[in-house]
C-alpha atoms as a PDB file:
ATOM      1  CA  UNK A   1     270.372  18.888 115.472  1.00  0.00           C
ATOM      2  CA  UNK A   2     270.129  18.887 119.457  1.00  0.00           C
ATOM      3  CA  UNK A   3     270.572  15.472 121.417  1.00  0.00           C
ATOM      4  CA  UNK A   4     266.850  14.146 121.145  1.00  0.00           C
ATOM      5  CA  UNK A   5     266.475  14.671 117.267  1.00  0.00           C
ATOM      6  CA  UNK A   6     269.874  12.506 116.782  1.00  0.00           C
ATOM      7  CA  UNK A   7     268.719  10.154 119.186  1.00  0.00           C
ATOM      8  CA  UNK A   8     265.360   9.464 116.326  1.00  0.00           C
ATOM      9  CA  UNK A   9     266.862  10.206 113.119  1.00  0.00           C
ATOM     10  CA  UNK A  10     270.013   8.589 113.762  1.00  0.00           C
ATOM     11  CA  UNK A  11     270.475   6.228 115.959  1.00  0.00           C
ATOM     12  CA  UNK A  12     266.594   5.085 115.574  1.00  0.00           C
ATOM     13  CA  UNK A  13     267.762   4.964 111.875  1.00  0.00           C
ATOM     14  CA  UNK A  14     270.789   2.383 112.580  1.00  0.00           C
ATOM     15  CA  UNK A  15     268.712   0.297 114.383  1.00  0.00           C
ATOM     16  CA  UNK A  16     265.791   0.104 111.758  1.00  0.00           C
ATOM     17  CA  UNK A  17     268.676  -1.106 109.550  1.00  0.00           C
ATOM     18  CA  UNK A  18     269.948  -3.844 112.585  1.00  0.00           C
ATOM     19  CA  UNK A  19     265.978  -5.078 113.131  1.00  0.00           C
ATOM     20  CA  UNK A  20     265.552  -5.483 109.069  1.00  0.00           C
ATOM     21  CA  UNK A  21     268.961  -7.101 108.963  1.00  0.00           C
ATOM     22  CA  UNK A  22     267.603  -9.622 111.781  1.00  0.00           C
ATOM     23  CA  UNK A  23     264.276 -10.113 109.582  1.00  0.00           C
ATOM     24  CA  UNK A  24     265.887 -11.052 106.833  1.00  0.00           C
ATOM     25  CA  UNK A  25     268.397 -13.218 107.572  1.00  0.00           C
ATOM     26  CA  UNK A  26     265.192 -15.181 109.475  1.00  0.00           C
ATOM     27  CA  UNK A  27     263.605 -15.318 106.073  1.00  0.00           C
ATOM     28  CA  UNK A  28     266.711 -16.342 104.449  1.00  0.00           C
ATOM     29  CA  UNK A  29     267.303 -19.009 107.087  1.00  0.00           C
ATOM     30  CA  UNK A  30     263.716 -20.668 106.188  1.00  0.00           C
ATOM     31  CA  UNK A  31     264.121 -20.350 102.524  1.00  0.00           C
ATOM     32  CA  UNK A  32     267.292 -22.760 103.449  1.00  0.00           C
ATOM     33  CA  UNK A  33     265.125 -25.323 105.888  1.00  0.00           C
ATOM     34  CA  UNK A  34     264.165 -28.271 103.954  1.00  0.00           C
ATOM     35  CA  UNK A  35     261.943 -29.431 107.173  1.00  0.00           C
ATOM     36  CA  UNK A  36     261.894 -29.025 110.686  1.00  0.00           C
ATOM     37  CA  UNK A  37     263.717 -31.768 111.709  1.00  0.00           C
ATOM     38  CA  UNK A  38     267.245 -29.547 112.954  1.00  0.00           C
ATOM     39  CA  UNK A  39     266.993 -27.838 116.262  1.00  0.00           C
ATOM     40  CA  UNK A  40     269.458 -25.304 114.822  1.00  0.00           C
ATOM     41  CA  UNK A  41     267.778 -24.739 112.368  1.00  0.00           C
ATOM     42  CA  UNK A  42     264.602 -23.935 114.093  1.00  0.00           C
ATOM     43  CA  UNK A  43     266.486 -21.857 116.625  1.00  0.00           C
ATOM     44  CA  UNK A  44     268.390 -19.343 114.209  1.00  0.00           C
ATOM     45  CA  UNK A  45     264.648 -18.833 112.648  1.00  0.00           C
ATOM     46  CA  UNK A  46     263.435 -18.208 115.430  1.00  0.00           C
ATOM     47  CA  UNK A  47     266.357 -16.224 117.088  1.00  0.00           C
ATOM     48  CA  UNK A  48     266.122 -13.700 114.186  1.00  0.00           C
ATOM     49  CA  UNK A  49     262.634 -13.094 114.006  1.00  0.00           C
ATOM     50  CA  UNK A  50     262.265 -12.675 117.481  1.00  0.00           C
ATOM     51  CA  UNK A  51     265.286 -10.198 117.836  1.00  0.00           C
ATOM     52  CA  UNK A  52     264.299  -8.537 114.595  1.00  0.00           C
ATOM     53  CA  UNK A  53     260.600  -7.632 115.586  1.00  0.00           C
ATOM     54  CA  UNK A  54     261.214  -6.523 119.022  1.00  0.00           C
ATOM     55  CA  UNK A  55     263.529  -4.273 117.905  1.00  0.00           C
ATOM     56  CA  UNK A  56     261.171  -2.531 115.245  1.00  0.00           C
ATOM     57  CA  UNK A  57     258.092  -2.713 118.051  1.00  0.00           C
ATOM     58  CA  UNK A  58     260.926  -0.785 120.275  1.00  0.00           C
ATOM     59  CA  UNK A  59     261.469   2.076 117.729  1.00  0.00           C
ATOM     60  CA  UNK A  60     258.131   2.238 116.899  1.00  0.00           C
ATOM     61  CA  UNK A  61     257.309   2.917 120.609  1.00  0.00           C
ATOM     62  CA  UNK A  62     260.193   5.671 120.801  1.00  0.00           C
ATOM     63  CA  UNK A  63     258.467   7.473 118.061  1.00  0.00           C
ATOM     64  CA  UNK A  64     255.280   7.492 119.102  1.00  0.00           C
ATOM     65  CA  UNK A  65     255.390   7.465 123.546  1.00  0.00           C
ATOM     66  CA  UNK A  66     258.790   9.815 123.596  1.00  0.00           C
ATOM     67  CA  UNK A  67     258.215  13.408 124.456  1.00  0.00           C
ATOM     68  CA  UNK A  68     260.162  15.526 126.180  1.00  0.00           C
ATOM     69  CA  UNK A  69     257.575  15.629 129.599  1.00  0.00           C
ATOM     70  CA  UNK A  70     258.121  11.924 130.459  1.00  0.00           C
ATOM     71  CA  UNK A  71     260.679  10.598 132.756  1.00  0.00           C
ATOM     72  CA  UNK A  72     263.808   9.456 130.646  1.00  0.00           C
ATOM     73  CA  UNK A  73     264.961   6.634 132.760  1.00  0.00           C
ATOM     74  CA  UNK A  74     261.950   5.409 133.645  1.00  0.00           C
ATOM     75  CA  UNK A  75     260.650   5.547 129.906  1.00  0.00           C
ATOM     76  CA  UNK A  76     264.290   3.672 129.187  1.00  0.00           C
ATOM     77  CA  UNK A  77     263.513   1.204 131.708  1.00  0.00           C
ATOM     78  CA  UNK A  78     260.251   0.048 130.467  1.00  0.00           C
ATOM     79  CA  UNK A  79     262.019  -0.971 127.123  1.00  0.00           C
ATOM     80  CA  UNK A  80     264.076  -3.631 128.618  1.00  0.00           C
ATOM     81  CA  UNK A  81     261.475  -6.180 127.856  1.00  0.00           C
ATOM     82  CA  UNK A  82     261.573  -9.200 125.881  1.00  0.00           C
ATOM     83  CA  UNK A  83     258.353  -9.722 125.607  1.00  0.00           C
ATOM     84  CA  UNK A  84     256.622  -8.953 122.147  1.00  0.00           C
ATOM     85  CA  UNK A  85     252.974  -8.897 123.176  1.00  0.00           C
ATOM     86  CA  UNK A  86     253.151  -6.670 125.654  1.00  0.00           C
ATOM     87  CA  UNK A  87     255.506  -4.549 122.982  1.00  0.00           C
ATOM     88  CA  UNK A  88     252.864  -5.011 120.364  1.00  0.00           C
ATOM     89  CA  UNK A  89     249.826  -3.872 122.660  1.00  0.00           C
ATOM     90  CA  UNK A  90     251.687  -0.697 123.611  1.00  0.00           C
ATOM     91  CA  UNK A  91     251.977   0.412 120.068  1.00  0.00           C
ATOM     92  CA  UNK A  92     248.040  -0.458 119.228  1.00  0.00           C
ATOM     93  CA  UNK A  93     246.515   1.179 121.954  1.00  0.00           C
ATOM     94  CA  UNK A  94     248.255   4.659 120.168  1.00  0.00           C
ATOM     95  CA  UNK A  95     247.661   3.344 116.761  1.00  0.00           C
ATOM     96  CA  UNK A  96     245.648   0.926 115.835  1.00  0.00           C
ATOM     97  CA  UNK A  97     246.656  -2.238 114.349  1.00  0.00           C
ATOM     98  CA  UNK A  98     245.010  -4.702 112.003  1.00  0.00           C
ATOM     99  CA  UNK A  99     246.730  -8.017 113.061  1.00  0.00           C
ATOM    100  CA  UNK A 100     244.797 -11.466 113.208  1.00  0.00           C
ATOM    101  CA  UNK A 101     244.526 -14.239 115.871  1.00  0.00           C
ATOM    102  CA  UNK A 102     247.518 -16.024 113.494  1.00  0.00           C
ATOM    103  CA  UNK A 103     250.049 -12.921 114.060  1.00  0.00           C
ATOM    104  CA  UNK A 104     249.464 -12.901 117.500  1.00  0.00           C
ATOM    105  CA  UNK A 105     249.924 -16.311 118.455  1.00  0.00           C
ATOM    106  CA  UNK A 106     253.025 -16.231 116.552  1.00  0.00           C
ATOM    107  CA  UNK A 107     253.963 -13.050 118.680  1.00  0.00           C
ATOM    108  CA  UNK A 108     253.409 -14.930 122.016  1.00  0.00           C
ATOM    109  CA  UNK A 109     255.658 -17.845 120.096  1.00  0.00           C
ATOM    110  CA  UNK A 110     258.533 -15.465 119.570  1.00  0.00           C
ATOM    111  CA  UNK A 111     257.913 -14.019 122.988  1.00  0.00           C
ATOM    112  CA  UNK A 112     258.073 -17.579 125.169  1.00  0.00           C
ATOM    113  CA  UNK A 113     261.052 -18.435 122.815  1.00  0.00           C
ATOM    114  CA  UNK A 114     263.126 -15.090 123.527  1.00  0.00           C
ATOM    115  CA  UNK A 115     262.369 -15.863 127.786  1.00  0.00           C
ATOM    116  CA  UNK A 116     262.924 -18.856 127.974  1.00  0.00           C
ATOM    117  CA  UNK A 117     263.134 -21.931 125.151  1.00  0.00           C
ATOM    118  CA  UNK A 118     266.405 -20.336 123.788  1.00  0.00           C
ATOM    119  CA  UNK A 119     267.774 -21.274 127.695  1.00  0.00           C
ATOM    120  CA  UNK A 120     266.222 -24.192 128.164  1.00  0.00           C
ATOM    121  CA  UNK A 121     269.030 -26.455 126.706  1.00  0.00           C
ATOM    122  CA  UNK A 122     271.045 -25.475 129.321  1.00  0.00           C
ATOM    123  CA  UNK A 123     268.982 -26.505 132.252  1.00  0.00           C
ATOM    124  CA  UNK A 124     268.905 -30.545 132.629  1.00  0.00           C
ATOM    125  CA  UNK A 125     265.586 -31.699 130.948  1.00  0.00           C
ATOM    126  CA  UNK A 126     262.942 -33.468 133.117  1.00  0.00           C
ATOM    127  CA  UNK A 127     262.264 -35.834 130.237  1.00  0.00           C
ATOM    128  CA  UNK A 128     263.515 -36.584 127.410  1.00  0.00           C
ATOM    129  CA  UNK A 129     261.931 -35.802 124.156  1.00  0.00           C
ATOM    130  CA  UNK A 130     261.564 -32.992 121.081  1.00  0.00           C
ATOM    131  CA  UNK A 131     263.170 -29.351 122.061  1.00  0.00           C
ATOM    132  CA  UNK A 132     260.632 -26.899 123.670  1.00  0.00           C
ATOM    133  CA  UNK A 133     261.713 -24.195 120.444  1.00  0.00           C
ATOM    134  CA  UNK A 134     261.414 -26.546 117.711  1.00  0.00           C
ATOM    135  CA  UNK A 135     258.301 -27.849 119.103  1.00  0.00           C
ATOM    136  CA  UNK A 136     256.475 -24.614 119.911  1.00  0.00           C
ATOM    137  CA  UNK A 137     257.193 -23.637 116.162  1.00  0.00           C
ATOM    138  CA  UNK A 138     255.833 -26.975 114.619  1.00  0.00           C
ATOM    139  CA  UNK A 139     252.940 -26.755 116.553  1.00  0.00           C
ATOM    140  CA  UNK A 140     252.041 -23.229 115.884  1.00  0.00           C
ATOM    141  CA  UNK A 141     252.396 -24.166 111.909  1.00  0.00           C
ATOM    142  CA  UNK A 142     251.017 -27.550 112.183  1.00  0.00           C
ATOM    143  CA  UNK A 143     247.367 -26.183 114.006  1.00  0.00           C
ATOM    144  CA  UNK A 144     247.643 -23.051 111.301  1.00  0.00           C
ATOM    145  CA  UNK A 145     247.360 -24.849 108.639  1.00  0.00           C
ATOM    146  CA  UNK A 146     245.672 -28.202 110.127  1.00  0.00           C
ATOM    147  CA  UNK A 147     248.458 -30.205 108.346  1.00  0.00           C
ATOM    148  CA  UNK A 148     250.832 -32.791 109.694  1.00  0.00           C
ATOM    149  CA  UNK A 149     254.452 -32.337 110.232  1.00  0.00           C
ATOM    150  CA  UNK A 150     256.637 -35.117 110.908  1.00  0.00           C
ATOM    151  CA  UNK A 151     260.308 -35.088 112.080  1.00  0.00           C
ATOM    152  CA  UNK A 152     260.966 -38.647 112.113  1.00  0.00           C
ATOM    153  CA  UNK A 153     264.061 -39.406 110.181  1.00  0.00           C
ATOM    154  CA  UNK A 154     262.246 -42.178 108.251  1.00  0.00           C
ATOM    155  CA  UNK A 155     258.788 -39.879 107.856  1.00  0.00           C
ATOM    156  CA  UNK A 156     260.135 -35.969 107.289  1.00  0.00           C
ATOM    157  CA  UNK A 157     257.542 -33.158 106.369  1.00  0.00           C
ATOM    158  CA  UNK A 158     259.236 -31.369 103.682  1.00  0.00           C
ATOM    159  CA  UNK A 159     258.887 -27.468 104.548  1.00  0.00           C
ATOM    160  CA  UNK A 160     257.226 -26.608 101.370  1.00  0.00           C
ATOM    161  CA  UNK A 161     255.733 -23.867  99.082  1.00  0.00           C
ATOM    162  CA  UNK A 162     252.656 -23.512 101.547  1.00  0.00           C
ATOM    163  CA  UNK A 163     254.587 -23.463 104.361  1.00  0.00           C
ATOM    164  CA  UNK A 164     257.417 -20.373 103.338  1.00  0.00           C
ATOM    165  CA  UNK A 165     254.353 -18.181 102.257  1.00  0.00           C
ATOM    166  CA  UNK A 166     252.632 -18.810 105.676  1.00  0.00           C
ATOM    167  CA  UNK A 167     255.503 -18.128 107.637  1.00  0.00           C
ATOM    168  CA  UNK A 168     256.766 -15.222 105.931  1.00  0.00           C
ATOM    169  CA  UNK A 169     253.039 -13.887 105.201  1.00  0.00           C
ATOM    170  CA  UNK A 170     252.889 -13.609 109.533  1.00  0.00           C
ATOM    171  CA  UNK A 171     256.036 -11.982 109.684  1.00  0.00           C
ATOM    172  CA  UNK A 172     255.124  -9.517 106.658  1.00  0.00           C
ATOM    173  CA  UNK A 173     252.628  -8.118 107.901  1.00  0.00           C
ATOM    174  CA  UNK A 174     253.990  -7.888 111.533  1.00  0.00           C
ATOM    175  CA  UNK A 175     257.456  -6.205 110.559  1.00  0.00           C
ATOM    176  CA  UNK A 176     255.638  -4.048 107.479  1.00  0.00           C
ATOM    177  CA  UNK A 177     252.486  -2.545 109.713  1.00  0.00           C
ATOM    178  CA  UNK A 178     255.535  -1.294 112.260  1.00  0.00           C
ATOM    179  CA  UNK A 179     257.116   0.097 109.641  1.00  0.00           C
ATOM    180  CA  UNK A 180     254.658   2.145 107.927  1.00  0.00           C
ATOM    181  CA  UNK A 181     254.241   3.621 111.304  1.00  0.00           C
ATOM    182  CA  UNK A 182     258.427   4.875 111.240  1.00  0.00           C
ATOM    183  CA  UNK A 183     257.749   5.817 107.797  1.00  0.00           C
ATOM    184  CA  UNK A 184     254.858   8.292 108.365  1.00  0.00           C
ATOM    185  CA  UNK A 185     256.490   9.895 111.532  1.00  0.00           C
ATOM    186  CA  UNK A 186     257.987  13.029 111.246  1.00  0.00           C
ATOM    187  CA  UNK A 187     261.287  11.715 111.409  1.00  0.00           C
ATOM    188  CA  UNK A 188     264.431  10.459 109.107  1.00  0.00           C
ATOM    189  CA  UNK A 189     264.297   6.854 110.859  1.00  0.00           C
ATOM    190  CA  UNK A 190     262.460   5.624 107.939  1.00  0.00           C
ATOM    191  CA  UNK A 191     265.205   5.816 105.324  1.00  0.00           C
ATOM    192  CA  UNK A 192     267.287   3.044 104.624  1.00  0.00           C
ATOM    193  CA  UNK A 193     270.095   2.229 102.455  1.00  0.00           C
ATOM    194  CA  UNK A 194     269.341   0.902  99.402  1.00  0.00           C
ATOM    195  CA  UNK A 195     271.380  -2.064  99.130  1.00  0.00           C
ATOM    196  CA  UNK A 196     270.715  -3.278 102.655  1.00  0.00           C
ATOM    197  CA  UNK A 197     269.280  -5.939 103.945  1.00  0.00           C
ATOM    198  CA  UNK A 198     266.396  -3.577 105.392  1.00  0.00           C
ATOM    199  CA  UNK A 199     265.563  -2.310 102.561  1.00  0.00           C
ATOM    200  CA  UNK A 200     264.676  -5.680 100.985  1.00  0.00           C
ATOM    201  CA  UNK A 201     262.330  -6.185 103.543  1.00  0.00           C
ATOM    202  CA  UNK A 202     260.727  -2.778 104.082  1.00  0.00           C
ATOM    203  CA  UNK A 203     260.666  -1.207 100.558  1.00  0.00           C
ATOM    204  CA  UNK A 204     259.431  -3.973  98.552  1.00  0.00           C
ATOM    205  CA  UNK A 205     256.737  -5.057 101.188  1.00  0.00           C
ATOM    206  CA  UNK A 206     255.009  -8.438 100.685  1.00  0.00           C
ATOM    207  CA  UNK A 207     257.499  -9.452  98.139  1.00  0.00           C
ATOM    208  CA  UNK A 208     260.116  -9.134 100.665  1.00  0.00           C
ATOM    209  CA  UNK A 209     259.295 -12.228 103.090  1.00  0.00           C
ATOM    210  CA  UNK A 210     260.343 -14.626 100.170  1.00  0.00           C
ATOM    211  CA  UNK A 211     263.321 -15.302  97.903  1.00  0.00           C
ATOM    212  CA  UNK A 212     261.347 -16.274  95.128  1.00  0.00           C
ATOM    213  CA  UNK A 213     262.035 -13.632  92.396  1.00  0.00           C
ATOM    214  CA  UNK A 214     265.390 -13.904  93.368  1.00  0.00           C
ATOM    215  CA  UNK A 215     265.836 -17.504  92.746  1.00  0.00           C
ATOM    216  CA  UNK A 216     264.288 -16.982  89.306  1.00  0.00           C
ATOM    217  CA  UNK A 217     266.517 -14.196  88.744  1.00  0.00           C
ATOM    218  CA  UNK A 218     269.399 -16.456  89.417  1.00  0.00           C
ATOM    219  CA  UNK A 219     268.211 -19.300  86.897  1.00  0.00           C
ATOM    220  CA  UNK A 220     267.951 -16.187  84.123  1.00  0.00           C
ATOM    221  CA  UNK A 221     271.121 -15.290  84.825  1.00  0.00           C
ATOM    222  CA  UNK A 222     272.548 -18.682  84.411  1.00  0.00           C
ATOM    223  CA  UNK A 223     270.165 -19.403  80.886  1.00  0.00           C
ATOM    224  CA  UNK A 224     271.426 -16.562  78.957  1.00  0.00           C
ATOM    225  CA  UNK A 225     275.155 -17.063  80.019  1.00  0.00           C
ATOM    226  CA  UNK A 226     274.986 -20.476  78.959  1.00  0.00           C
ATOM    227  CA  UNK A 227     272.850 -19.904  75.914  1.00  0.00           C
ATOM    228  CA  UNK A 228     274.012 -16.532  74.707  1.00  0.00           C
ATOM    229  CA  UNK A 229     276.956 -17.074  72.106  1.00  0.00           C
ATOM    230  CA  UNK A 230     277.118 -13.197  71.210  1.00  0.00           C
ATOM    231  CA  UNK A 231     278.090 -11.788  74.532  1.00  0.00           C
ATOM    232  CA  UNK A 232     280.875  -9.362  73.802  1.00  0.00           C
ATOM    233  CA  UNK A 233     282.181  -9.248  77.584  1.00  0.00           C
ATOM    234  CA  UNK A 234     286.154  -9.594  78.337  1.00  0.00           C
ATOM    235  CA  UNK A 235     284.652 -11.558  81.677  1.00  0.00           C
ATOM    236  CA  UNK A 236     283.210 -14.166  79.772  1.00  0.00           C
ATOM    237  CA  UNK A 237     286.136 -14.717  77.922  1.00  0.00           C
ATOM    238  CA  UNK A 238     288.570 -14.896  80.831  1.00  0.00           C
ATOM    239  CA  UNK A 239     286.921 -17.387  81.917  1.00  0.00           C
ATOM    240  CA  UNK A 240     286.620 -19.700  78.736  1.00  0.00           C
ATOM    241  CA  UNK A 241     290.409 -19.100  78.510  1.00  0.00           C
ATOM    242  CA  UNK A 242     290.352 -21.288  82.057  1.00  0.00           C
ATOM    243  CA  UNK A 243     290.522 -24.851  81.576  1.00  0.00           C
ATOM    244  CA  UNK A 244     287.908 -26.492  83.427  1.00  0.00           C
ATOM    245  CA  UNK A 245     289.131 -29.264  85.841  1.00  0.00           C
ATOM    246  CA  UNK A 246     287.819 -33.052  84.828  1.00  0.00           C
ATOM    247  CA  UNK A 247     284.023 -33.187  86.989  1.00  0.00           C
ATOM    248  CA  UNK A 248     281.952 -35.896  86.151  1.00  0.00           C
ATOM    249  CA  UNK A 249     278.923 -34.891  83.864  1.00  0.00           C
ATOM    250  CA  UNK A 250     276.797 -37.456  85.072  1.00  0.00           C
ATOM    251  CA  UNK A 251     276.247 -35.110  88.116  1.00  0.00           C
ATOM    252  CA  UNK A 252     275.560 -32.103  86.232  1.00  0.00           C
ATOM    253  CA  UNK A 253     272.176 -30.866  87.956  1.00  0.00           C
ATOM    254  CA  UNK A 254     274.556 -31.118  91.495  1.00  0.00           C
ATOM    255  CA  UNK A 255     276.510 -28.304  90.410  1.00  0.00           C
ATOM    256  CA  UNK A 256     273.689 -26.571  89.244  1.00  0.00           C
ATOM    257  CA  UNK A 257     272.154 -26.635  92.453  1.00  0.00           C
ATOM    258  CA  UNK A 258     275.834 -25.804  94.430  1.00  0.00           C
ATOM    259  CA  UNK A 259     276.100 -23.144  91.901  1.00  0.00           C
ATOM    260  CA  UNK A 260     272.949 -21.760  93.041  1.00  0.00           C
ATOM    261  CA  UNK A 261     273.347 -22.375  96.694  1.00  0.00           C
ATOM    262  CA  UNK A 262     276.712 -23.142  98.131  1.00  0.00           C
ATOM    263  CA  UNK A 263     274.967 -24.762 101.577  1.00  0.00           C
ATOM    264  CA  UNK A 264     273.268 -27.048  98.731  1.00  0.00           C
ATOM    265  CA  UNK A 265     276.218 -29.595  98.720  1.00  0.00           C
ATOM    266  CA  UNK A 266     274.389 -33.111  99.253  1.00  0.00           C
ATOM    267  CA  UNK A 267     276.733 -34.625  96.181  1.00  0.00           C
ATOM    268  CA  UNK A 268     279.839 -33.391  97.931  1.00  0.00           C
ATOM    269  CA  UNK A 269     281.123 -30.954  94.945  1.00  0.00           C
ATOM    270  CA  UNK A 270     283.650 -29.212  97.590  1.00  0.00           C
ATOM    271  CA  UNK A 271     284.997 -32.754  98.476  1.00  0.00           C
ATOM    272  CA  UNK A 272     285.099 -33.428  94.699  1.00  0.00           C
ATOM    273  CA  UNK A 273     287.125 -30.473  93.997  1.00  0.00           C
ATOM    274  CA  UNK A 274     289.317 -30.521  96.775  1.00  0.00           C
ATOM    275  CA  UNK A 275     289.873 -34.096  95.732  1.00  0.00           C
ATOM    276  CA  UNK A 276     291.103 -32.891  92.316  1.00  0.00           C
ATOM    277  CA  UNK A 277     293.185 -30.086  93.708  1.00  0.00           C
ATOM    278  CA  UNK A 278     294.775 -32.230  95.869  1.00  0.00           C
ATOM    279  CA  UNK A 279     295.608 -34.553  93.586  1.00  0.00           C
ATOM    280  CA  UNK A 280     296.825 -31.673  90.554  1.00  0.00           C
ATOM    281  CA  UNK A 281     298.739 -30.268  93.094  1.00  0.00           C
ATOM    282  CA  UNK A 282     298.605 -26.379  93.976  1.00  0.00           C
ATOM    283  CA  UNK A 283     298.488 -24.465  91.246  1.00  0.00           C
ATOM    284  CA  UNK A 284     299.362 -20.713  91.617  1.00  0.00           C
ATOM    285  CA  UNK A 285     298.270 -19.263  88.601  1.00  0.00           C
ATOM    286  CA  UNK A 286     295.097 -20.960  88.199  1.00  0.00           C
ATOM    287  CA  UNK A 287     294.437 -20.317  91.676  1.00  0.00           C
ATOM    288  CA  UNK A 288     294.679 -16.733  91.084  1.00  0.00           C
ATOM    289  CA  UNK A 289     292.744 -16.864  87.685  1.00  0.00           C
ATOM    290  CA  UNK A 290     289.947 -18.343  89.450  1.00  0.00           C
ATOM    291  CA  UNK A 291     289.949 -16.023  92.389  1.00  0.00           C
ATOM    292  CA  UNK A 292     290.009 -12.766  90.052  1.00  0.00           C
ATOM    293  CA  UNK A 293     286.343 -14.041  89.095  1.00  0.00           C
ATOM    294  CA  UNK A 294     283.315 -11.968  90.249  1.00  0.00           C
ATOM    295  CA  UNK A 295     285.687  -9.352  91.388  1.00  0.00           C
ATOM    296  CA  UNK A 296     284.359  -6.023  90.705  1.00  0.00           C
ATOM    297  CA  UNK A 297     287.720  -4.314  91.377  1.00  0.00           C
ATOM    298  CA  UNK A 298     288.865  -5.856  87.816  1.00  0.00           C
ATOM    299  CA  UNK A 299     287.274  -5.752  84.686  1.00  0.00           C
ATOM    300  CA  UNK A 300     288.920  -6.427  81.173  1.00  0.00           C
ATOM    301  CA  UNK A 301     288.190  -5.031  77.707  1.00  0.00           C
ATOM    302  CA  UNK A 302     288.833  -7.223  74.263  1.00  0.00           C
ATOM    303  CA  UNK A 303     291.119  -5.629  71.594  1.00  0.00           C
ATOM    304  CA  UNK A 304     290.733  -6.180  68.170  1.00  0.00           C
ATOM    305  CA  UNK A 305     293.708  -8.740  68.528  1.00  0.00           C
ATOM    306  CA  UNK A 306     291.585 -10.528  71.220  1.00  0.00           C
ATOM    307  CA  UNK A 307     294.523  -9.604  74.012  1.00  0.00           C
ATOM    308  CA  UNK A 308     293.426  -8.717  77.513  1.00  0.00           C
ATOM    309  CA  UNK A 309     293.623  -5.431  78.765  1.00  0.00           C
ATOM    310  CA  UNK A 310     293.138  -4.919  82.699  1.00  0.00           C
END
């Protein structure tokens, strides 16, 4: 393998892995958003998804501009660009692409937020008001979808059902077009690991842009733990052998939801528990037994005598 093939099926191949990494952790961030009201929020979307497509628009142009006539550095130097238009334009005048008015107005989005929005906190404001970022994204959903989203503490737009699929519809078919153009060069770039993050988002294609099977998948899991009384598994009963700490069934449906989602802590179940443990005092063992829980290092078998074997 000389120099130029490493540089395409190797290091090409990392970075497919790095911009699908990016992608998904901008879908995950948005599955989290219950509105728009958090600049943060807003930002880290939009951080990711810009940083994640550029990157794929930047491979894809390595695969199909590089050749072995054209100037290096100057070929090098025309990559250092942050905006995702121009990227995007490059790559369709070589191979067609079949984006809509929608995916390119959401380009030029990512591509005034990756110039100059992410910065623009830093510079004193000339008035003051909403955050260019969050405003730029609120507006490009709101006129979309001709709805109305409100940030007012007192009047919030929740970011709903309608919304997710929109946003990660525009970003599936931006990141999965690009990649079906790695995939059918005649390269390695294309393969990914299978339990990556890139692989969630380029192998299952539109599935990928949501969490939605996943979140089922979860609730499954939970209904036939909790309703299965044959389960022959030395897991299950390590942990009925725990005694469980004195939580307030009223709240029930608030660890449900922490169970599912640790960021989903609006009751306070951390400060709950901490509470408790403060006021049991440290316990070593239990500590321990609890820790030793969802560790795949351990596993345990049940005798006939019901002992535990490690």
């Amino acid at each position: 393998m000389n120099v130029d093939q490493y540089w395409k099926n190797v290091n090409l191949n990392k970075e497919l892995h790095i911009a699908g990494t990016y992608i998904y952790d901008a879908i995950f961030c948005l599955e989290k958003m219950k509105h728009f009201c958090y600049e943060d929020e807003c930002f880290s979307f939009l951080y990711n998804t810009s940083v994640g497509i550029e990157r794929l628009e930047k491979i894809v142009i390595i695969l199909l501009e590089h050749n072995n006539e054209i100037d290096q550095e100057q070929f090098e130097k025309s990559l250092i660009t942050h905006n995702h238009l121009e990227l995007i334009n490059r790559i369709d005048r070589i191979t067609p692409l079949t984006l809509g008015k929608e995916h390119i107005k959401f380009l030029s989005l990512l591509s005034d937020f990756y110039k100059s929005y992410r910065y623009d906190r830093y510079n004193l404001p000339s008035e003051i008001g909403i955050d260019k970022d969050q405003f730029a994204l609120i507006s490009f959903v709101s006129y979309s979808l001709g709805i109305e989203i409100k940030i007012s503490p007192l009047f919030l737009t929740n970011i709903d059902k309608q919304i997710r699929s929109f946003l990660g519809k525009i970003i599936g078919k931006i990141a999965t077009q690009l990649y079906t153009i790695i995939r059918d060069a005649k390269t390695f770039t294309y393969e990914l690991r299978y339990d990556s993050k890139a692989a969630k988002i380029f192998y299952a294609n539109e599935k990928a842009f949501n969490f939605i099977d996943e979140r089922i998948c979860q609730k499954e899991v939970l209904v036939y733990l909790m309703n299965n009384q044959n389960i022959d598994n030395g897991w299950i009963e390590f942990i009925k052998s725990i005694k469980p700490l004195d939580l307030d069934p009223g709240v029930n449906i608030e660890y449900i939801k922490f169970l599912l989602d640790i960021k989903n802590d609006t009751y306070g179940v951390v400060d709950e528990i901490s509470q408790i443990y403060e006021d049991i005092g440290f316990d070593k063992e239990r500590y321990e037994m609890i820790s030793l829980i969802g560790d795949d290092r351990v596993s345990f078998e049940i005798a006939e005598d019901d002992d535990y074997m490690n």
